[in-house]
PDB file of N, CA and C in Angstrom:
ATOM      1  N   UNK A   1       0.835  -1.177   0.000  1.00  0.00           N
ATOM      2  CA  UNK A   1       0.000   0.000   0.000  1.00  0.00           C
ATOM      3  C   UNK A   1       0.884   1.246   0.000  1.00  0.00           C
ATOM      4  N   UNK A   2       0.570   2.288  -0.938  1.00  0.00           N
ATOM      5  CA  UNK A   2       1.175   3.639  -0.750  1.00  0.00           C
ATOM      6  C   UNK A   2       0.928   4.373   0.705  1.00  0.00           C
ATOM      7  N   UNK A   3       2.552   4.692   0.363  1.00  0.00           N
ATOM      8  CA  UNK A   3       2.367   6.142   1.697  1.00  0.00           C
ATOM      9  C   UNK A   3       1.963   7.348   1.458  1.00  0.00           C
ATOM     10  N   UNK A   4       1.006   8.208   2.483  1.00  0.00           N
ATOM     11  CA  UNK A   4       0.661   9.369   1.563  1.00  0.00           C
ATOM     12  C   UNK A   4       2.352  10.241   1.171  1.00  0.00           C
ATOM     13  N   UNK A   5       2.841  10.409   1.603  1.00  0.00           N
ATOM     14  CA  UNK A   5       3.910  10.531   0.707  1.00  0.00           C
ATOM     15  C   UNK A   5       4.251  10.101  -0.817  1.00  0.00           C
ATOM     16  N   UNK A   6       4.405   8.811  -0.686  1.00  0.00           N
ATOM     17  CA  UNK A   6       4.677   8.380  -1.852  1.00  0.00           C
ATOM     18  C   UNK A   6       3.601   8.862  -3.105  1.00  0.00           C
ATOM     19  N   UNK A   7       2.580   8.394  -2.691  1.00  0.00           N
ATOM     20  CA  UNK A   7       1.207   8.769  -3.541  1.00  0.00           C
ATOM     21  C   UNK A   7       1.001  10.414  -3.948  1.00  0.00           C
ATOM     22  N   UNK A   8       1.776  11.398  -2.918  1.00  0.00           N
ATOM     23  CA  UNK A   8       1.536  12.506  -3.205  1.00  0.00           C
ATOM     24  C   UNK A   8       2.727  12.903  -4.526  1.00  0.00           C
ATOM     25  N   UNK A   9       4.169  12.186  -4.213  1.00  0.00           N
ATOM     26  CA  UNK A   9       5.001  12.189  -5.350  1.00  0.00           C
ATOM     27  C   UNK A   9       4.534  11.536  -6.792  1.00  0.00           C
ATOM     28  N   UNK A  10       4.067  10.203  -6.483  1.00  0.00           N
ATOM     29  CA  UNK A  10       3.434   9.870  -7.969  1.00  0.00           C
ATOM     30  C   UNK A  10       2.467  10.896  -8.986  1.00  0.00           C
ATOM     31  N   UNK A  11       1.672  11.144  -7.492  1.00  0.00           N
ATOM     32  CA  UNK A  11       0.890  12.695  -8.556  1.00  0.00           C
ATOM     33  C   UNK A  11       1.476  13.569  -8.945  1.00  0.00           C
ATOM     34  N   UNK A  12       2.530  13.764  -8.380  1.00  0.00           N
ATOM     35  CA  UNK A  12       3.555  15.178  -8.990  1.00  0.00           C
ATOM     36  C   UNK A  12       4.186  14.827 -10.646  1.00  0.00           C
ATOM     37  N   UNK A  13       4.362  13.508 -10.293  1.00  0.00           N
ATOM     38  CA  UNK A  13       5.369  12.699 -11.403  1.00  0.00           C
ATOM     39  C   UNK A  13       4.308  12.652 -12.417  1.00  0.00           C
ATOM     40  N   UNK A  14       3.106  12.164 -12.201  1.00  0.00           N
ATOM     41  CA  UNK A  14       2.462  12.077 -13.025  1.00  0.00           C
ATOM     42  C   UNK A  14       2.170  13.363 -13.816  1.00  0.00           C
ATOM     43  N   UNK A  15       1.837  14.245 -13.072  1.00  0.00           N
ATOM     44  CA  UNK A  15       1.532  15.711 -14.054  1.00  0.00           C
ATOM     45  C   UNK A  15       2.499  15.886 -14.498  1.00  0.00           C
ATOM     46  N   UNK A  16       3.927  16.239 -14.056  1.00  0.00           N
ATOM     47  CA  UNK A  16       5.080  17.203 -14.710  1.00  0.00           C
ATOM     48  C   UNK A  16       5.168  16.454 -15.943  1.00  0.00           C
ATOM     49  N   UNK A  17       5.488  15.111 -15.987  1.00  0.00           N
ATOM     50  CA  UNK A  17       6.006  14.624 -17.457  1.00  0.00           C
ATOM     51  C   UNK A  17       5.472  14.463 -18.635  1.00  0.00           C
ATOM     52  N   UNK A  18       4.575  14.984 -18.716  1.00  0.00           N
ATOM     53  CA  UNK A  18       4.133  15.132 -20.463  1.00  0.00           C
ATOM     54  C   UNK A  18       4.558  16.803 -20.598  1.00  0.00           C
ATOM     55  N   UNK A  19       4.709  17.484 -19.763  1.00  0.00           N
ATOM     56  CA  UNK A  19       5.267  18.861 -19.464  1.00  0.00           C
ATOM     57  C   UNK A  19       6.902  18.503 -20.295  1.00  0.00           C
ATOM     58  N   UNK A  20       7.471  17.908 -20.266  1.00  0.00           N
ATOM     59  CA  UNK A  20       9.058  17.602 -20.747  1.00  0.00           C
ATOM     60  C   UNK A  20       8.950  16.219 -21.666  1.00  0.00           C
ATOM     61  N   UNK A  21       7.542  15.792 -22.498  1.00  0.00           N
ATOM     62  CA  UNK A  21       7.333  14.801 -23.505  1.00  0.00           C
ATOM     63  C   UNK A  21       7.526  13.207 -22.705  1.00  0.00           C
ATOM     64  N   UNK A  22       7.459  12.812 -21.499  1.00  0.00           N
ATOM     65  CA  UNK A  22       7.689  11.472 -20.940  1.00  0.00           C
ATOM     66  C   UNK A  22       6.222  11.318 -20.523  1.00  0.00           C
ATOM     67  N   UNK A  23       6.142   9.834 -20.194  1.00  0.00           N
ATOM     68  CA  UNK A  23       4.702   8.821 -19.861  1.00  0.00           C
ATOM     69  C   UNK A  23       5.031   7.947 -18.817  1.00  0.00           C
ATOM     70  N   UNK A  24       4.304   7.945 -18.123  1.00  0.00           N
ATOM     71  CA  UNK A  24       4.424   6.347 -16.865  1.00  0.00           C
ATOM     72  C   UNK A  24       3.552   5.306 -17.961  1.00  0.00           C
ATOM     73  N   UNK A  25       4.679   4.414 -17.706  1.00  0.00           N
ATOM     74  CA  UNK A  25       4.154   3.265 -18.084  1.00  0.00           C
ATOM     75  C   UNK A  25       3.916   1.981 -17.524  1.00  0.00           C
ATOM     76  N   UNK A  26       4.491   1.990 -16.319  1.00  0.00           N
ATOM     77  CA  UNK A  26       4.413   1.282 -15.159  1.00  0.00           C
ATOM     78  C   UNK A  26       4.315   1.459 -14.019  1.00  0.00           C
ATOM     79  N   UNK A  27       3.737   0.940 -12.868  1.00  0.00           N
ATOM     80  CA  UNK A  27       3.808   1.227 -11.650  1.00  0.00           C
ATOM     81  C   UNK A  27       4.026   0.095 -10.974  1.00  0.00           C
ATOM     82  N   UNK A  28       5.097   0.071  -9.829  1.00  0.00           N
ATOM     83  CA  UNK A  28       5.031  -1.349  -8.781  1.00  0.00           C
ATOM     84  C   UNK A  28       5.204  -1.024  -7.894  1.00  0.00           C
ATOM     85  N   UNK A  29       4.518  -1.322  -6.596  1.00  0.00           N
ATOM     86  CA  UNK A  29       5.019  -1.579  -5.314  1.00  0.00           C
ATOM     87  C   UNK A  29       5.840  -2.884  -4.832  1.00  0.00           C
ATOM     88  N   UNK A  30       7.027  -2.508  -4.190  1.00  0.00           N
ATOM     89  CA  UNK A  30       7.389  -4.056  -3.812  1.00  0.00           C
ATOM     90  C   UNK A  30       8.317  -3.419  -1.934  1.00  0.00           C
ATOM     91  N   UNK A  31       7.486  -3.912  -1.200  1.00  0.00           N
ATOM     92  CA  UNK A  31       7.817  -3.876  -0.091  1.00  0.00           C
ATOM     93  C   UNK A  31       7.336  -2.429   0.342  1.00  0.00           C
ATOM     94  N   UNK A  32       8.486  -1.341   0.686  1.00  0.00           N
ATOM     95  CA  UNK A  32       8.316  -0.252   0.942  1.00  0.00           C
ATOM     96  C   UNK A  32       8.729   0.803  -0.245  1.00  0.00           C
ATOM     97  N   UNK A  33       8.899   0.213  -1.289  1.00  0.00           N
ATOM     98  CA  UNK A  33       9.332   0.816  -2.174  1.00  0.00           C
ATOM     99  C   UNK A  33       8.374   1.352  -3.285  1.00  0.00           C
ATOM    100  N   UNK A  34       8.229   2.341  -4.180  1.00  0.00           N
ATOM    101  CA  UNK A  34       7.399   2.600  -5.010  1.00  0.00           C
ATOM    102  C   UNK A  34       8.310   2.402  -6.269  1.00  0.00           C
ATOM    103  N   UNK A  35       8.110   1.765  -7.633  1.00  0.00           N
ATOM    104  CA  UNK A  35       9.131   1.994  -8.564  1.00  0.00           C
ATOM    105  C   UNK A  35       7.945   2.319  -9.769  1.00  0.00           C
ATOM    106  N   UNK A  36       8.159   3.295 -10.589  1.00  0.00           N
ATOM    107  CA  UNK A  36       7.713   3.995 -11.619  1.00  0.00           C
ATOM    108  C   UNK A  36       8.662   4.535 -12.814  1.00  0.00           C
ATOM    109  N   UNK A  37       7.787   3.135 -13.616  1.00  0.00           N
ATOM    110  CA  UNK A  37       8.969   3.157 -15.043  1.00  0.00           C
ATOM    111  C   UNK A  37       8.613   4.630 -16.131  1.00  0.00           C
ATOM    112  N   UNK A  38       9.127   4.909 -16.517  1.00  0.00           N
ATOM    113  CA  UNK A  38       8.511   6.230 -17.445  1.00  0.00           C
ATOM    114  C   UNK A  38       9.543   5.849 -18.600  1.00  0.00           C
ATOM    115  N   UNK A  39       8.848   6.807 -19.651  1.00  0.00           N
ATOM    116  CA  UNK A  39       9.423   6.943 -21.323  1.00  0.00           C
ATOM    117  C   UNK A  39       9.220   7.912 -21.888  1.00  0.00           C
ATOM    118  N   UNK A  40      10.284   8.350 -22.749  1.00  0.00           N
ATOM    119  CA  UNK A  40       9.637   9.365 -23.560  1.00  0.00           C
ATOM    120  C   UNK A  40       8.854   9.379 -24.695  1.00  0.00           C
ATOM    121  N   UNK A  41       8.031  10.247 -25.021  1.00  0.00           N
ATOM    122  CA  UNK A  41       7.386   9.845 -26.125  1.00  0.00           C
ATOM    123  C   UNK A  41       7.885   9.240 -27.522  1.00  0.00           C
ATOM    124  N   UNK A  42       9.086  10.130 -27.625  1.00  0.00           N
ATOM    125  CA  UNK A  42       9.233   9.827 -28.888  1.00  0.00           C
ATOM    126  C   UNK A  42      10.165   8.962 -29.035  1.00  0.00           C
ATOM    127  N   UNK A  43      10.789   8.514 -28.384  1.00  0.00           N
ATOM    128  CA  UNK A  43      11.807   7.191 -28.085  1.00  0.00           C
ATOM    129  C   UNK A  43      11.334   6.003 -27.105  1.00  0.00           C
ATOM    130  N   UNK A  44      11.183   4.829 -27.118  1.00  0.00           N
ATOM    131  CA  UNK A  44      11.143   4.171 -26.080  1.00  0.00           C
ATOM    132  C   UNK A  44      12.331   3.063 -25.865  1.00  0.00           C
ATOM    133  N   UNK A  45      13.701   3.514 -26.330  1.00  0.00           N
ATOM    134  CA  UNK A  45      14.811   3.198 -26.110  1.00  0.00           C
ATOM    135  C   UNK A  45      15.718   4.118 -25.038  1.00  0.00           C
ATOM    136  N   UNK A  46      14.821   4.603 -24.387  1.00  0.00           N
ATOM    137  CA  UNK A  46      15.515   5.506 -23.102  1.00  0.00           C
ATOM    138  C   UNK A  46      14.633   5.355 -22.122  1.00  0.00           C
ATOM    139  N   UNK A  47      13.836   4.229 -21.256  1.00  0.00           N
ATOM    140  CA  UNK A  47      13.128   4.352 -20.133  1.00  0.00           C
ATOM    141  C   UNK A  47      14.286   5.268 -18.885  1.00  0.00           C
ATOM    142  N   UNK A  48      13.305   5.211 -18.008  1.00  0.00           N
ATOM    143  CA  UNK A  48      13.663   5.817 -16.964  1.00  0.00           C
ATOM    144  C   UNK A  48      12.718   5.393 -15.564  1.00  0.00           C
ATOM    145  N   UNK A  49      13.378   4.697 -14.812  1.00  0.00           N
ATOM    146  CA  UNK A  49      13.172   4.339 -12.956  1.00  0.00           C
ATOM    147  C   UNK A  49      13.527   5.603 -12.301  1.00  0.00           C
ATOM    148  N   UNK A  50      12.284   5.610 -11.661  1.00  0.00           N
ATOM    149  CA  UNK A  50      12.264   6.577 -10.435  1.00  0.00           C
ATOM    150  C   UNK A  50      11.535   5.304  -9.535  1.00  0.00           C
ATOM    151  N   UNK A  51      12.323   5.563  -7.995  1.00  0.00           N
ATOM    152  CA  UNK A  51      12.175   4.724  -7.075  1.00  0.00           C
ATOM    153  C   UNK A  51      11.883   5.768  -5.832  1.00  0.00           C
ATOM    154  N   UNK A  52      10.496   5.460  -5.429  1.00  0.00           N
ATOM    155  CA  UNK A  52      10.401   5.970  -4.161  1.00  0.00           C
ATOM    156  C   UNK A  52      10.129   5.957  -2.778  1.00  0.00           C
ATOM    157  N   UNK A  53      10.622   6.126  -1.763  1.00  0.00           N
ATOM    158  CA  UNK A  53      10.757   4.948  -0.262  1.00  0.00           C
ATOM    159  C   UNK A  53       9.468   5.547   0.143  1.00  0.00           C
ATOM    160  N   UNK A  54       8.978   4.776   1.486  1.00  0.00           N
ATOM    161  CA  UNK A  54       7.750   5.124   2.307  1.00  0.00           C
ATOM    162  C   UNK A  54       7.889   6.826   2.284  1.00  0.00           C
ATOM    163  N   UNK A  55       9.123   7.401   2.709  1.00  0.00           N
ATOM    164  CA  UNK A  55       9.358   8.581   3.402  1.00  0.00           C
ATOM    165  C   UNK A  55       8.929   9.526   2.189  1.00  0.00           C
ATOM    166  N   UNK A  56       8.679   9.493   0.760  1.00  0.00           N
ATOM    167  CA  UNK A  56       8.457  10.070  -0.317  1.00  0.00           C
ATOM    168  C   UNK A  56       9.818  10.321  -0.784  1.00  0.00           C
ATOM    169  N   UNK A  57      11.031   9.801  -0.507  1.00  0.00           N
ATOM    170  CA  UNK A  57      12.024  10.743  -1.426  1.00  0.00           C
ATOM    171  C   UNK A  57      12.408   9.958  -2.192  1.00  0.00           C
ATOM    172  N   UNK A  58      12.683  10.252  -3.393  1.00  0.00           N
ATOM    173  CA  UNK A  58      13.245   9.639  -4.371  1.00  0.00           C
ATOM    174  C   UNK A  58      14.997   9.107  -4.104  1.00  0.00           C
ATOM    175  N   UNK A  59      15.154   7.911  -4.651  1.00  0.00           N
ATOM    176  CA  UNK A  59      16.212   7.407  -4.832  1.00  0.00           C
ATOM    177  C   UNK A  59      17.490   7.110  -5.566  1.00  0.00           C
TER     178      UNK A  59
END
């Protein structure tokens, strides 16, 4: 389950990146961890992990 932390960063993540052409394309929880795969639009030979702990900060 998300922390409100975490959940409040995913919403951030989620708005800014079509702002700079990227997409979530995945989401997982595994333990205390949040991991959120993203891409850019016009390439999907450059993903990008953002990992984020209970505490909301990125890793």
């Amino acid at each position: 389950m998300l922390s409100e932390l975490q959940w409040d960063r995913l919403c951030n993540l989620i708005n800014g990146l079509p702002q700079i052409d990227w997409y979530v394309y995945q989401v997982e929880i595994s333990g205390e961890y949040l991991y959120i795969h993203t891409r850019s639009i016009f390439s999907s030979d450059n993903p990008i992990l953002f990992i984020i702990n209970a505490e909301g900060d990125f890793i």
